[in-house]
N, C-alpha and C. Protein backbone atom coordinates (compact mmCIF):
# COMPACT_ATOMS: atom_id res chain seq x y z
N UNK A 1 65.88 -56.32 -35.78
CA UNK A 1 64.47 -55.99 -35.88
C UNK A 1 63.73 -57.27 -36.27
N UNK A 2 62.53 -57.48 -35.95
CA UNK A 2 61.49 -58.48 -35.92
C UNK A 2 60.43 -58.18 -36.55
N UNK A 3 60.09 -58.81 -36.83
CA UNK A 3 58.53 -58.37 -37.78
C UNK A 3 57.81 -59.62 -37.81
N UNK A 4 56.63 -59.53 -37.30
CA UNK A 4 55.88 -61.19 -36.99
C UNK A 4 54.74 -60.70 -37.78
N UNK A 5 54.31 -61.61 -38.96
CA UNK A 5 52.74 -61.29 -39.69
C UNK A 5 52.23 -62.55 -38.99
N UNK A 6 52.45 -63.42 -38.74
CA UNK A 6 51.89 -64.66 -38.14
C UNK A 6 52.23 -64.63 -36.57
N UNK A 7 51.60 -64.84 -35.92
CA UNK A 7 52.12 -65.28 -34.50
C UNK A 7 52.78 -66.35 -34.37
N UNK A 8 52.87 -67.35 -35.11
CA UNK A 8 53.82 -68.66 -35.21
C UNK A 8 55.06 -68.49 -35.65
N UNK A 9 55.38 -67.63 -36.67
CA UNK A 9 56.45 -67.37 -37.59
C UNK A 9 57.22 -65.99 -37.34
N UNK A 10 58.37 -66.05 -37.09
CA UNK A 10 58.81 -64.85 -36.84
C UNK A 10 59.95 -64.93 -37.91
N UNK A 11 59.78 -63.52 -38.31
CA UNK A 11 61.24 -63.82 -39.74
C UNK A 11 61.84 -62.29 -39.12
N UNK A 12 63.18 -62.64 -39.32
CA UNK A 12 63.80 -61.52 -38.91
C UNK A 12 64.39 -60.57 -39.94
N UNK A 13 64.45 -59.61 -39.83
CA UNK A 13 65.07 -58.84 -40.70
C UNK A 13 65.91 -57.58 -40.72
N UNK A 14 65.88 -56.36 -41.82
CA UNK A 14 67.37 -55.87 -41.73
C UNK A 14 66.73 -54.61 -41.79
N UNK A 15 67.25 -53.30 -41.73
CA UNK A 15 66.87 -52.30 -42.27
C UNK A 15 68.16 -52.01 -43.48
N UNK A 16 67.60 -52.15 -44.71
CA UNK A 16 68.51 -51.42 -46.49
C UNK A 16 68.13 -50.25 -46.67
N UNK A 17 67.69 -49.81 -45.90
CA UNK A 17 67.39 -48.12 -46.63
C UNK A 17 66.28 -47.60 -45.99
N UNK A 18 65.80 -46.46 -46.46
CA UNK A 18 64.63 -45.74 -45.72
C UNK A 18 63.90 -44.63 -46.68
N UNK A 19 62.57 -44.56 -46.62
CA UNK A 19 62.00 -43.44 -48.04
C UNK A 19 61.42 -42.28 -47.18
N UNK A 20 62.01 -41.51 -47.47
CA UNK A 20 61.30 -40.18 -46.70
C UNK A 20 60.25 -39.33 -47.99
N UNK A 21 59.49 -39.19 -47.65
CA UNK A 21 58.28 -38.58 -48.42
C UNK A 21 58.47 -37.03 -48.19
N UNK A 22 58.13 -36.38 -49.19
CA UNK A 22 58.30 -34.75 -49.01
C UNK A 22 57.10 -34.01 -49.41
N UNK A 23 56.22 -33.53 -48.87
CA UNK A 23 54.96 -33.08 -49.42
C UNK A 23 54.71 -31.95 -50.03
N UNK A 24 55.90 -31.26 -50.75
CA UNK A 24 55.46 -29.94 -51.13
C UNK A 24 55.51 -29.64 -53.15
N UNK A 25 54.45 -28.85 -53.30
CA UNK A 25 54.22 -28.88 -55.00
C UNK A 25 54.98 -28.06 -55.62
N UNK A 26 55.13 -28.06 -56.65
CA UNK A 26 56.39 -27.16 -57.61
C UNK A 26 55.92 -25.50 -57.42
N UNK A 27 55.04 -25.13 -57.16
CA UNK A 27 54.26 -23.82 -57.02
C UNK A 27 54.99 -23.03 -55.98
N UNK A 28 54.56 -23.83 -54.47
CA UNK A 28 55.37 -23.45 -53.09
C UNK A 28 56.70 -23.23 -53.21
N UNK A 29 57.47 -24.66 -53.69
CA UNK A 29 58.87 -24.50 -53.71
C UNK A 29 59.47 -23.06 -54.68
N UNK A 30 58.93 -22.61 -55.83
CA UNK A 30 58.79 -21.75 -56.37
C UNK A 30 58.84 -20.30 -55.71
N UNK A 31 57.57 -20.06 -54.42
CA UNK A 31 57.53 -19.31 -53.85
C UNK A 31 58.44 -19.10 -52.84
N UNK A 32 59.02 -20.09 -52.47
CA UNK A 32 60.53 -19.91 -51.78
C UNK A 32 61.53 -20.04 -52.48
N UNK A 33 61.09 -19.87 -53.87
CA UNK A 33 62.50 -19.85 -54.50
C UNK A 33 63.57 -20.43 -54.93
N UNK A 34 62.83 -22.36 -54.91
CA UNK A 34 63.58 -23.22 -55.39
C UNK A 34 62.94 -23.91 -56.26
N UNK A 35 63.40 -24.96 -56.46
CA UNK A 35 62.37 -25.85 -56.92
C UNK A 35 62.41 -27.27 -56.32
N UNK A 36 61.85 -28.43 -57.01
CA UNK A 36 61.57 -29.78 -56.36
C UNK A 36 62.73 -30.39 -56.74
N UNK A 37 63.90 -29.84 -58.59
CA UNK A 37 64.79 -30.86 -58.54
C UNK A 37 65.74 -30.07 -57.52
N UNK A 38 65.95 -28.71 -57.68
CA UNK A 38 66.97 -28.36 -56.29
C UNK A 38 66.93 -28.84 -55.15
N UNK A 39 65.55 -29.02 -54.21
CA UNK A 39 65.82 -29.96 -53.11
C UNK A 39 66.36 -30.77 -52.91
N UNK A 40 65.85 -32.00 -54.19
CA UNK A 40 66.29 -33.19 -54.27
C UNK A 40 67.82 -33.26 -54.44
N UNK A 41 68.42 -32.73 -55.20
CA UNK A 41 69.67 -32.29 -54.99
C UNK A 41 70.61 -31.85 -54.13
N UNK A 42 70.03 -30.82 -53.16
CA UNK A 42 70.39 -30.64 -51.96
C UNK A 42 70.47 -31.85 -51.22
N UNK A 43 69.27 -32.44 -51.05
CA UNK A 43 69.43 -33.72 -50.13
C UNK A 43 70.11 -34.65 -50.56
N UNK A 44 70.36 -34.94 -51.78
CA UNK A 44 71.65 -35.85 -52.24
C UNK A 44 72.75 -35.12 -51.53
N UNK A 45 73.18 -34.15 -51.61
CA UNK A 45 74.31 -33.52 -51.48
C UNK A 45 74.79 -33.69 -49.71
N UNK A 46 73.24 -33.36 -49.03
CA UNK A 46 73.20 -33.89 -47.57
C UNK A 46 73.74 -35.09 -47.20
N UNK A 47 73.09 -36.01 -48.04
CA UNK A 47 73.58 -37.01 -47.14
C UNK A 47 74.90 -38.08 -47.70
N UNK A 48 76.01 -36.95 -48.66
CA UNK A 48 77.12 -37.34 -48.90
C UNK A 48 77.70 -36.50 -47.95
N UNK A 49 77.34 -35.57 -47.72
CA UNK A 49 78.27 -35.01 -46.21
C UNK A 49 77.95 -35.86 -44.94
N UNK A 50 76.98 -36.09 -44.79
CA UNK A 50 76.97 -36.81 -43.26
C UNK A 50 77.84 -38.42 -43.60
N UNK A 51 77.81 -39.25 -44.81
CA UNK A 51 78.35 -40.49 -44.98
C UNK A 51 79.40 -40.39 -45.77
N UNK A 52 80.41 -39.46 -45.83
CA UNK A 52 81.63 -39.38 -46.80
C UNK A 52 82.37 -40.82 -47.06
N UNK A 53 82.68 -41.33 -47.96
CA UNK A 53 83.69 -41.88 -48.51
C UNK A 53 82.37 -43.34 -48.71
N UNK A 54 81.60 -43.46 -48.47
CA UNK A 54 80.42 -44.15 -48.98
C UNK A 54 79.74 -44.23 -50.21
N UNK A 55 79.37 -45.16 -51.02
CA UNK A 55 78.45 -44.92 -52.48
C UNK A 55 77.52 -45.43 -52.37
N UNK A 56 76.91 -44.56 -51.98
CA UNK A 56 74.76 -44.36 -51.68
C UNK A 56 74.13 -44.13 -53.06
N UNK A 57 73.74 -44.97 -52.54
CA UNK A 57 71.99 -45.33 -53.73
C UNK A 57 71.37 -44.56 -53.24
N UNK A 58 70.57 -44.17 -54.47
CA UNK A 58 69.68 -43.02 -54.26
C UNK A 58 68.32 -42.88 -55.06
N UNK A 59 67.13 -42.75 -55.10
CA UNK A 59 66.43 -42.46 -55.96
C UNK A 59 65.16 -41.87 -55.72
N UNK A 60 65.20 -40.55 -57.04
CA UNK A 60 64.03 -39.88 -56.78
C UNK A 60 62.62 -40.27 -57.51
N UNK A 61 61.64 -39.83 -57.22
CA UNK A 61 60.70 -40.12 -57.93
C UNK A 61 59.58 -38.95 -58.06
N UNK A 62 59.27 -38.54 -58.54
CA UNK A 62 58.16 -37.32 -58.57
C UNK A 62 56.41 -37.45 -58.64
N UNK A 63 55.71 -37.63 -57.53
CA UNK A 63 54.52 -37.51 -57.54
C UNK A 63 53.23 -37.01 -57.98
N UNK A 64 52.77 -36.74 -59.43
CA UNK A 64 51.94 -36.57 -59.93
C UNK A 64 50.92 -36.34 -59.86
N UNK A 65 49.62 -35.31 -60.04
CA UNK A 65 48.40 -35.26 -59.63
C UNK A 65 47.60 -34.64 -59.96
N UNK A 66 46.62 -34.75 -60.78
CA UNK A 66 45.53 -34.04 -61.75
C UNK A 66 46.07 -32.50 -61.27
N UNK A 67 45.71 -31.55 -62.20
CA UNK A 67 46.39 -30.01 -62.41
C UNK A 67 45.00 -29.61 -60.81
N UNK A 68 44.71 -29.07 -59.66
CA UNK A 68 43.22 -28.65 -59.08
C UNK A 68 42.84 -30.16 -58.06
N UNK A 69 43.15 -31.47 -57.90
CA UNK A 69 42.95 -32.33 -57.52
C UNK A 69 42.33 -32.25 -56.21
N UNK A 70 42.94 -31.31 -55.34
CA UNK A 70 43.11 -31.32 -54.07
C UNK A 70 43.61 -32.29 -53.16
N UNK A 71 43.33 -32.35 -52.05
CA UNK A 71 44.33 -33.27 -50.82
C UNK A 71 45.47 -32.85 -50.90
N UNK A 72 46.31 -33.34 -49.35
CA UNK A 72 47.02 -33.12 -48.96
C UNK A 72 48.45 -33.42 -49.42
N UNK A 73 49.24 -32.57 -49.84
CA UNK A 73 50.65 -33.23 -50.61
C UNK A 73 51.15 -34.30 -50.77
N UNK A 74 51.58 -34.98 -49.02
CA UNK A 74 51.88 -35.43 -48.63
C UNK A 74 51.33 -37.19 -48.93
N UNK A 75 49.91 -36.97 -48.82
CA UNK A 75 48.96 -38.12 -49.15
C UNK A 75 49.34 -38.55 -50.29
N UNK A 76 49.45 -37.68 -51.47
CA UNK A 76 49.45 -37.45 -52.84
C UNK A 76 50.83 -38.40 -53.16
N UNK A 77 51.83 -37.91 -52.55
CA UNK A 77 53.04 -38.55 -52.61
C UNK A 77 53.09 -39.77 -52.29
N UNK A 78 52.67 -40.27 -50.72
CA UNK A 78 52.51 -41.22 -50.10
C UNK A 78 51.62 -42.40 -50.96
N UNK A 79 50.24 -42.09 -52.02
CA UNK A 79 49.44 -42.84 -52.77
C UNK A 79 50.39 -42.72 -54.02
N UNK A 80 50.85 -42.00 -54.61
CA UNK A 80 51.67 -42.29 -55.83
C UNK A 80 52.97 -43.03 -55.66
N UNK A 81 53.55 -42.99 -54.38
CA UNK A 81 54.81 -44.40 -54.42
C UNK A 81 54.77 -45.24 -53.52
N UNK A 82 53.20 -45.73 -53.73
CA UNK A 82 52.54 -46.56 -53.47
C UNK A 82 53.38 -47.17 -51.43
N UNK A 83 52.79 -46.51 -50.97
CA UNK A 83 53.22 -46.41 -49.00
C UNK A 83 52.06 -47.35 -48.76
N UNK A 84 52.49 -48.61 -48.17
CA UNK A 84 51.27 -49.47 -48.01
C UNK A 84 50.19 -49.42 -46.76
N UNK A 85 50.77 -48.55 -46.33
CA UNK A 85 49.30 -47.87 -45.21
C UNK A 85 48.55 -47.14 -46.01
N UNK A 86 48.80 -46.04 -46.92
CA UNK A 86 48.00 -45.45 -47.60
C UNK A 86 47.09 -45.88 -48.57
N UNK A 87 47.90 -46.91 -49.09
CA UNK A 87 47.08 -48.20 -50.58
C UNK A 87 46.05 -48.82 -49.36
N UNK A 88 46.25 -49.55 -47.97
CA UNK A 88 45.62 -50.10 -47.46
C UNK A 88 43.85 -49.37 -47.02
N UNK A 89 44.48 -47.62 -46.81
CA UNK A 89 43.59 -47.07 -46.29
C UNK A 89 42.32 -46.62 -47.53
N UNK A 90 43.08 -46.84 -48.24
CA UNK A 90 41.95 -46.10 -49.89
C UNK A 90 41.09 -47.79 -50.45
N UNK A 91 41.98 -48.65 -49.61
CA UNK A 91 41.44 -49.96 -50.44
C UNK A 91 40.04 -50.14 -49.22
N UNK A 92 40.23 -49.53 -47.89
CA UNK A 92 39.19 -49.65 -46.72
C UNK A 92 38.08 -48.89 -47.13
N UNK A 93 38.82 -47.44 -48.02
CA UNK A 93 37.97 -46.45 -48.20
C UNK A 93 36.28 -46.88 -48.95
N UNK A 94 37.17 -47.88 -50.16
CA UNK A 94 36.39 -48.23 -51.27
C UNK A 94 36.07 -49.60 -51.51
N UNK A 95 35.62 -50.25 -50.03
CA UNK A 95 34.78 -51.44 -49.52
C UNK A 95 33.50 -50.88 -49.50
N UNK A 96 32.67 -51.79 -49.94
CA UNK A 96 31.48 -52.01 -48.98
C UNK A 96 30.37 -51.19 -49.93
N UNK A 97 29.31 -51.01 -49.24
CA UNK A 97 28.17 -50.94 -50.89
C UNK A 97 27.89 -49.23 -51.24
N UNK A 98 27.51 -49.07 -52.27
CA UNK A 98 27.54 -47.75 -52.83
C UNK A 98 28.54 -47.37 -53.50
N UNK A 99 28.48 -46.00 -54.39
CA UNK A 99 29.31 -45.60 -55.12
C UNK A 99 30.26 -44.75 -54.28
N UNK A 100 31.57 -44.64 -55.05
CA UNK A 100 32.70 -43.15 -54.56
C UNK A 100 33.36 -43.20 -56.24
N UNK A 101 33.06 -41.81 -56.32
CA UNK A 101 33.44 -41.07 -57.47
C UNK A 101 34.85 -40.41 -56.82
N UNK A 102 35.38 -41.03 -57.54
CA UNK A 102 36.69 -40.13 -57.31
C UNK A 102 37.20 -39.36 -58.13
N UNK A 103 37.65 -38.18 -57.92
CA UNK A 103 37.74 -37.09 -58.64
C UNK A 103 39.56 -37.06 -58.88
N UNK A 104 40.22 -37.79 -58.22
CA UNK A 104 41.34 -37.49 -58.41
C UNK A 104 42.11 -38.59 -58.83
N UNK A 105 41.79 -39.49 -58.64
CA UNK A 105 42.09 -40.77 -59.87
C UNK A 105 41.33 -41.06 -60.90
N UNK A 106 40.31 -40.39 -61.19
CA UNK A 106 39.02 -40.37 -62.13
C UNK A 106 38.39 -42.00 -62.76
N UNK A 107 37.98 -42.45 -61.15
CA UNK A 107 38.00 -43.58 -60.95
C UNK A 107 36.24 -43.40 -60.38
N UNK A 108 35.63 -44.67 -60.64
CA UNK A 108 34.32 -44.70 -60.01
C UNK A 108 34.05 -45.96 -59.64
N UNK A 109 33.75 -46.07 -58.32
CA UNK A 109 33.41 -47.85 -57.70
C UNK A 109 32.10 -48.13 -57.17
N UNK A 110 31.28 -48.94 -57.80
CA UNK A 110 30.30 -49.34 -57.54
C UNK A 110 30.75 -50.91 -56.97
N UNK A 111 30.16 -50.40 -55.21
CA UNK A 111 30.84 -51.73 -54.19
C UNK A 111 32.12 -51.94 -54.23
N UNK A 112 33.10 -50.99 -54.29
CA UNK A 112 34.44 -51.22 -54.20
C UNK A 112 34.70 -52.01 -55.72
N UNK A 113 34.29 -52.00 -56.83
CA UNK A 113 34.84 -52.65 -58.03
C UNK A 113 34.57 -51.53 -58.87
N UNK A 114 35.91 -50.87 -59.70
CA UNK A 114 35.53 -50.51 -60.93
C UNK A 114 34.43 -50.54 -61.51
N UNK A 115 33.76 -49.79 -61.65
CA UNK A 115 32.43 -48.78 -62.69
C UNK A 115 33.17 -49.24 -64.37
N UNK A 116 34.70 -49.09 -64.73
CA UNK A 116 35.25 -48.76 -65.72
C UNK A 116 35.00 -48.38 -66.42
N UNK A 117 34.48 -46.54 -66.67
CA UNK A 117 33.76 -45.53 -67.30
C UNK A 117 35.14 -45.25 -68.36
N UNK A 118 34.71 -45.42 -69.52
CA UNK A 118 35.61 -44.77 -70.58
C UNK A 118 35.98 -43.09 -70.42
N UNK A 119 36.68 -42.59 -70.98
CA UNK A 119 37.36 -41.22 -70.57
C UNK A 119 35.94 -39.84 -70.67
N UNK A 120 35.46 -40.53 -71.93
CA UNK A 120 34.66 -39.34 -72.04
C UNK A 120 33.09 -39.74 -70.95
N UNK A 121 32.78 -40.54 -70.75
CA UNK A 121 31.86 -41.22 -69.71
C UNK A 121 31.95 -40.15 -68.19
N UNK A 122 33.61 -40.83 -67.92
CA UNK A 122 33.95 -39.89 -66.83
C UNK A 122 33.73 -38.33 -66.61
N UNK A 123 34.52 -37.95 -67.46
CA UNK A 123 34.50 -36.49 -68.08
C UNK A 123 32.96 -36.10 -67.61
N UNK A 124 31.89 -36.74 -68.15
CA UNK A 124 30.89 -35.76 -67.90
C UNK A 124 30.42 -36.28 -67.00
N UNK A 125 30.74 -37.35 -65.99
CA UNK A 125 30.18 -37.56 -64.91
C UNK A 125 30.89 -36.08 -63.81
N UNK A 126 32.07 -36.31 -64.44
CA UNK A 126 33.17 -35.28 -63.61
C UNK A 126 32.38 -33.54 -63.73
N UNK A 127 32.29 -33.32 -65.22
CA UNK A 127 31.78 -32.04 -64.88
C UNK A 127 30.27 -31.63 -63.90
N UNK A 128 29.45 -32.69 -64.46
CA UNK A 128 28.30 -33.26 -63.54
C UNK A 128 28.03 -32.58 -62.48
N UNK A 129 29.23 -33.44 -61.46
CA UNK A 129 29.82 -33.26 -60.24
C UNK A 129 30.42 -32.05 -59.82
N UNK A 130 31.14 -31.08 -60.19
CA UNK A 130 31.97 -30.17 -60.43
C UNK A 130 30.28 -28.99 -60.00
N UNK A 131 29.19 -29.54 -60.78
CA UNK A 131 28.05 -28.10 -61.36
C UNK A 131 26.84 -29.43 -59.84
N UNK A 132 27.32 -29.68 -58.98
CA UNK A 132 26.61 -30.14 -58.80
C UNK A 132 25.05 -29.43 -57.90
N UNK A 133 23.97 -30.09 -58.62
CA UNK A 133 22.80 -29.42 -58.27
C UNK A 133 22.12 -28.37 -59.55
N UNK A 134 22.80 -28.19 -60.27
CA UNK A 134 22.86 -27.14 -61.69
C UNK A 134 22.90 -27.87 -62.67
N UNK A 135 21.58 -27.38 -63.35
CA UNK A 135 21.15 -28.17 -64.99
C UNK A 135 22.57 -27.93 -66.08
N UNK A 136 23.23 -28.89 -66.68
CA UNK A 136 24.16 -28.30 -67.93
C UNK A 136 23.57 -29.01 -69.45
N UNK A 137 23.76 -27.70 -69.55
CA UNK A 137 22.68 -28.04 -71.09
C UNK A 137 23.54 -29.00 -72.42
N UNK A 138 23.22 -29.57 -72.40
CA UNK A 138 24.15 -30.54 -73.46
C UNK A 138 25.13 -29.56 -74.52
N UNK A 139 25.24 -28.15 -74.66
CA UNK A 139 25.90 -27.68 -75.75
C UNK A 139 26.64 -27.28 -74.83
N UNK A 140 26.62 -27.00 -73.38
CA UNK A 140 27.89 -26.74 -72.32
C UNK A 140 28.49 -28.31 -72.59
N UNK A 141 28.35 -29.06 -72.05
CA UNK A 141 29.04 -30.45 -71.93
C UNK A 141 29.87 -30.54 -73.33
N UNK A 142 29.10 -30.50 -74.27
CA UNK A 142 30.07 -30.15 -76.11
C UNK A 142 31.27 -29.27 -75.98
N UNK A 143 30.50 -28.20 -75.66
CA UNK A 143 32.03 -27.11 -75.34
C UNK A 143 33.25 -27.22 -74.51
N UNK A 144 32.63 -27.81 -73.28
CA UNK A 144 33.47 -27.92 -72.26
C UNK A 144 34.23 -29.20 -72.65
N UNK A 145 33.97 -30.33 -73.29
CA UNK A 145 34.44 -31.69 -72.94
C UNK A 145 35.12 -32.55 -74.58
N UNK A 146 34.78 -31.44 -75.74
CA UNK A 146 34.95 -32.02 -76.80
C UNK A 146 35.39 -30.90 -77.33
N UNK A 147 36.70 -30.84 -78.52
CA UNK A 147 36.83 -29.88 -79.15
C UNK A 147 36.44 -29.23 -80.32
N UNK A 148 36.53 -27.87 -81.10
CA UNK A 148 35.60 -27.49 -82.21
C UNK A 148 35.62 -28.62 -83.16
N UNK A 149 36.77 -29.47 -83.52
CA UNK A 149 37.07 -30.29 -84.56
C UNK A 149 36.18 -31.03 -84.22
N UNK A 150 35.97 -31.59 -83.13
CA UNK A 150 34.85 -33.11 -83.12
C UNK A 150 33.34 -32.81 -83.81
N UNK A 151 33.11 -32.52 -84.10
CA UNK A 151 31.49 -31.92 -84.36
C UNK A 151 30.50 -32.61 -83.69
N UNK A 152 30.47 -32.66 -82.60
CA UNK A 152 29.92 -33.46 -81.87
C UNK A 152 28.33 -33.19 -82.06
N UNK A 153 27.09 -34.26 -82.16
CA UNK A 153 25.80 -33.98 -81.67
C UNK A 153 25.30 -34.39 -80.56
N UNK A 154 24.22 -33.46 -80.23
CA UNK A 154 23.43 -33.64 -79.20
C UNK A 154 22.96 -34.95 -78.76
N UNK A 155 23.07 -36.37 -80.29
CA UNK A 155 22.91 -37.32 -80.21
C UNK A 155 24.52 -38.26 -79.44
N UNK A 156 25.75 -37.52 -79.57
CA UNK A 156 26.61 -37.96 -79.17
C UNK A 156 26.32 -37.74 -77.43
N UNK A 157 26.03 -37.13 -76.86
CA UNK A 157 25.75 -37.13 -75.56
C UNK A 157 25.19 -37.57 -74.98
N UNK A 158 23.71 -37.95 -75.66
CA UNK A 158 22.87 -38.80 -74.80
C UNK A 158 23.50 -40.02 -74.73
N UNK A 159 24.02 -40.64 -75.86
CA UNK A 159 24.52 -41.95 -76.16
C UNK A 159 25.70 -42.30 -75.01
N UNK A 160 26.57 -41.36 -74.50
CA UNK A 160 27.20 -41.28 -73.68
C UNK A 160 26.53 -41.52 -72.16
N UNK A 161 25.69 -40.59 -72.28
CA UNK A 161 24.77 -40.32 -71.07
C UNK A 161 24.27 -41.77 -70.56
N UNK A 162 23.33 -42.54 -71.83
CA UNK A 162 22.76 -43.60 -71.52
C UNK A 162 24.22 -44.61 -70.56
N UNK A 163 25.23 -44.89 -71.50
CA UNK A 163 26.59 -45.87 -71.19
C UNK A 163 26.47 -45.73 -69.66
N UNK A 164 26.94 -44.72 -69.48
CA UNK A 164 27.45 -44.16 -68.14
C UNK A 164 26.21 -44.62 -67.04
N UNK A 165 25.37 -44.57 -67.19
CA UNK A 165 23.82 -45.09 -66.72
C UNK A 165 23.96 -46.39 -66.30
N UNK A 166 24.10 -46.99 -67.64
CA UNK A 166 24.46 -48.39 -67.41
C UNK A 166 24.90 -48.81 -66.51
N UNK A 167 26.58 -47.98 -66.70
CA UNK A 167 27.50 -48.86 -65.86
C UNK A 167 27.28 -48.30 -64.14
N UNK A 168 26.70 -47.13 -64.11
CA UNK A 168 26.34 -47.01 -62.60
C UNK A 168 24.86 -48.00 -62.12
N UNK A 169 24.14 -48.44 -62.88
CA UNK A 169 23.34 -49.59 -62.58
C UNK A 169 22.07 -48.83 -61.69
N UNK A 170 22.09 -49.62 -60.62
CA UNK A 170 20.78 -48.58 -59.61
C UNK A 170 21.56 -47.47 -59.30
N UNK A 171 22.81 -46.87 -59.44
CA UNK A 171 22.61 -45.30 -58.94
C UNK A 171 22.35 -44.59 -60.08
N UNK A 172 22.42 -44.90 -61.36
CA UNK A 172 21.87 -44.26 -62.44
C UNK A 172 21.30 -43.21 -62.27
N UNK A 173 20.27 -42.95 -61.57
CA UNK A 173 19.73 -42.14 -61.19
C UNK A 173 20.04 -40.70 -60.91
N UNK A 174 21.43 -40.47 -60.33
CA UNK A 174 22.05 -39.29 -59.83
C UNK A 174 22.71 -38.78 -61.29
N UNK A 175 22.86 -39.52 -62.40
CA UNK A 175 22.48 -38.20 -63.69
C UNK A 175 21.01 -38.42 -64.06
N UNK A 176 20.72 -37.13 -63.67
CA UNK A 176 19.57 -36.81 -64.25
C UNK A 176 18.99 -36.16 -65.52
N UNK A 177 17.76 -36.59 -66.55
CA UNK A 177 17.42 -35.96 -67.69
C UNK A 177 16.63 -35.20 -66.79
N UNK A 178 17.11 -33.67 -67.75
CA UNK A 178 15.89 -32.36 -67.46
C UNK A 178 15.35 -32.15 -68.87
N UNK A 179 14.29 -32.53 -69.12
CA UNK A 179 13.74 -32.84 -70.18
C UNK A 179 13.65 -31.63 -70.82
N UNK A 180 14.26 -31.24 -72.52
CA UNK A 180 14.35 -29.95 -72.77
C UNK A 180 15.89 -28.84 -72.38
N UNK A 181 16.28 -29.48 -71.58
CA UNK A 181 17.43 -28.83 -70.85
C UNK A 181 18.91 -29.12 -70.82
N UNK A 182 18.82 -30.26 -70.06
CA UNK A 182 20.03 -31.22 -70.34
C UNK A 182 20.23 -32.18 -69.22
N UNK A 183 21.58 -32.04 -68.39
CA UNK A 183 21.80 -33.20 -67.43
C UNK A 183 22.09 -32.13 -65.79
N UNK A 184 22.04 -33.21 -64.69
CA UNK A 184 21.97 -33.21 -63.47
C UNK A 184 22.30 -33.93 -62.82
N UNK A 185 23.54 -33.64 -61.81
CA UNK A 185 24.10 -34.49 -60.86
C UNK A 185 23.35 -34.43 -59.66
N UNK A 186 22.59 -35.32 -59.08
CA UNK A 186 21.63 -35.26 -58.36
C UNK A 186 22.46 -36.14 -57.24
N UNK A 187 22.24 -35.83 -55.55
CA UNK A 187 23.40 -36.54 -54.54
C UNK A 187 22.27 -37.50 -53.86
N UNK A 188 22.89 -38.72 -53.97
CA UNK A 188 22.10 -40.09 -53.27
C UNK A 188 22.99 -40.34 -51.82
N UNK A 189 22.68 -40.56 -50.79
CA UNK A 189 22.69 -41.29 -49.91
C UNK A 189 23.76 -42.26 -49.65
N UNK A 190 23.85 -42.94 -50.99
CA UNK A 190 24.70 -43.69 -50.99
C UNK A 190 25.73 -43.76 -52.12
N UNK A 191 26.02 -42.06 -52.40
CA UNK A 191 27.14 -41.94 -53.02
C UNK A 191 27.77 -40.89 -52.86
N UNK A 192 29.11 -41.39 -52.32
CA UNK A 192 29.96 -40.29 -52.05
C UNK A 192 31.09 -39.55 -53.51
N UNK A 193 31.98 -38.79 -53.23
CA UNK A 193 32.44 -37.76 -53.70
C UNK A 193 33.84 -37.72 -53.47
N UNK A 194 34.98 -37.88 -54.07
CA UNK A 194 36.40 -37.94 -53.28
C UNK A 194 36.87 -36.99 -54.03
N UNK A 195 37.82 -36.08 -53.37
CA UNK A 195 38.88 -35.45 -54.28
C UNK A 195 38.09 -34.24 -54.55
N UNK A 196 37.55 -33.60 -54.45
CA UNK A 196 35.95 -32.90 -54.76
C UNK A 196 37.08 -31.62 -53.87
């Protein structure tokens, strides 16, 4: 096999192995009655029958993904052990000007660079988004996003509110003050929504 990244340079090479991706969540496998380490097991077990008297390397890895995330299993797998068509296609995704809130890496890019919204920043950009078009009154955002222990004030939110402002710069705008009320994810033009 051949593999040319240069048209001048050709380096040749070998095939050591091969990663097969499996797209299904612990829920499904469940509903048929197995689970994800039984597969994996099974398929170890497979492919000491087809290569007997061989000692195969092997390794699993388990793909991770906010509890509700959405997308496709498969993707999910493919972006968590890092498949470089998929890293390539999310790095195309998140070129070029405007925001993408991503909901499933809880990631936000203004022009393809990190926003780098601290956890609770996110959080209420996230619920925001989640109610989008619908006023949430700052004692929802308390409830929903902080626990009874924090005693959080109404002054802790704006202060948040403002940060998050900041770091979205001119899209600032899409949280909105409802004066009296609370906040509003308002949709710009030039900001999209991932994982949603």
């Amino acid at each position: 096999m051949t593999i040319t990244s240069n048209p001048f340079v050709r380096v040749k090479t070998e095939a050591r192995g091969f990663a097969l991706y499996v797209g299904i969540d612990e829920a499904t496998a469940a509903q048929l009655g197995t689970s994800l380490a039984e597969i994996v097991i099974a398929l170890r077990k497979t492919l000491e029958e087809i290569s007997p008297g061989l000692s195969l390397e092997t390794f699993a890895a388990l793909a991770l993904a906010r509890e509700g995330a959405g997308g496709r299993n498969i993707d999910v797998v493919k972006a968590a052990l890092g498949d470089p068509r998929v890293i390539a296609r999310l790095n195309e995704q998140y070129t070029g000007s405007g925001v993408v809130i991503d909901l499933a890496r809880h990631k936000v890019l203004i022009n393809g660079i990190d926003a780098e919204l601290s956890p609770k920043e996110f959080q209420i950009l996230e619920h925001l988004v989640e109610n989008d078009g619908e006023t949430i009154h700052r004692d929802e955002l308390i409830d929903s996003l902080w626990t009874h222990e924090d005693h959080v004030e109404d002054r802790t939110i704006d202060v948040n509110v403002r940060r998050l402002r900041a770091k979205l710069g001119r899209f600032g705008d899409i949280v909105r003050t409802i004066r009296g009320e609370g906040y509003r994810f308002d949709e710009h033009p030039d900001v999209s929504v991932e994982g949603k």
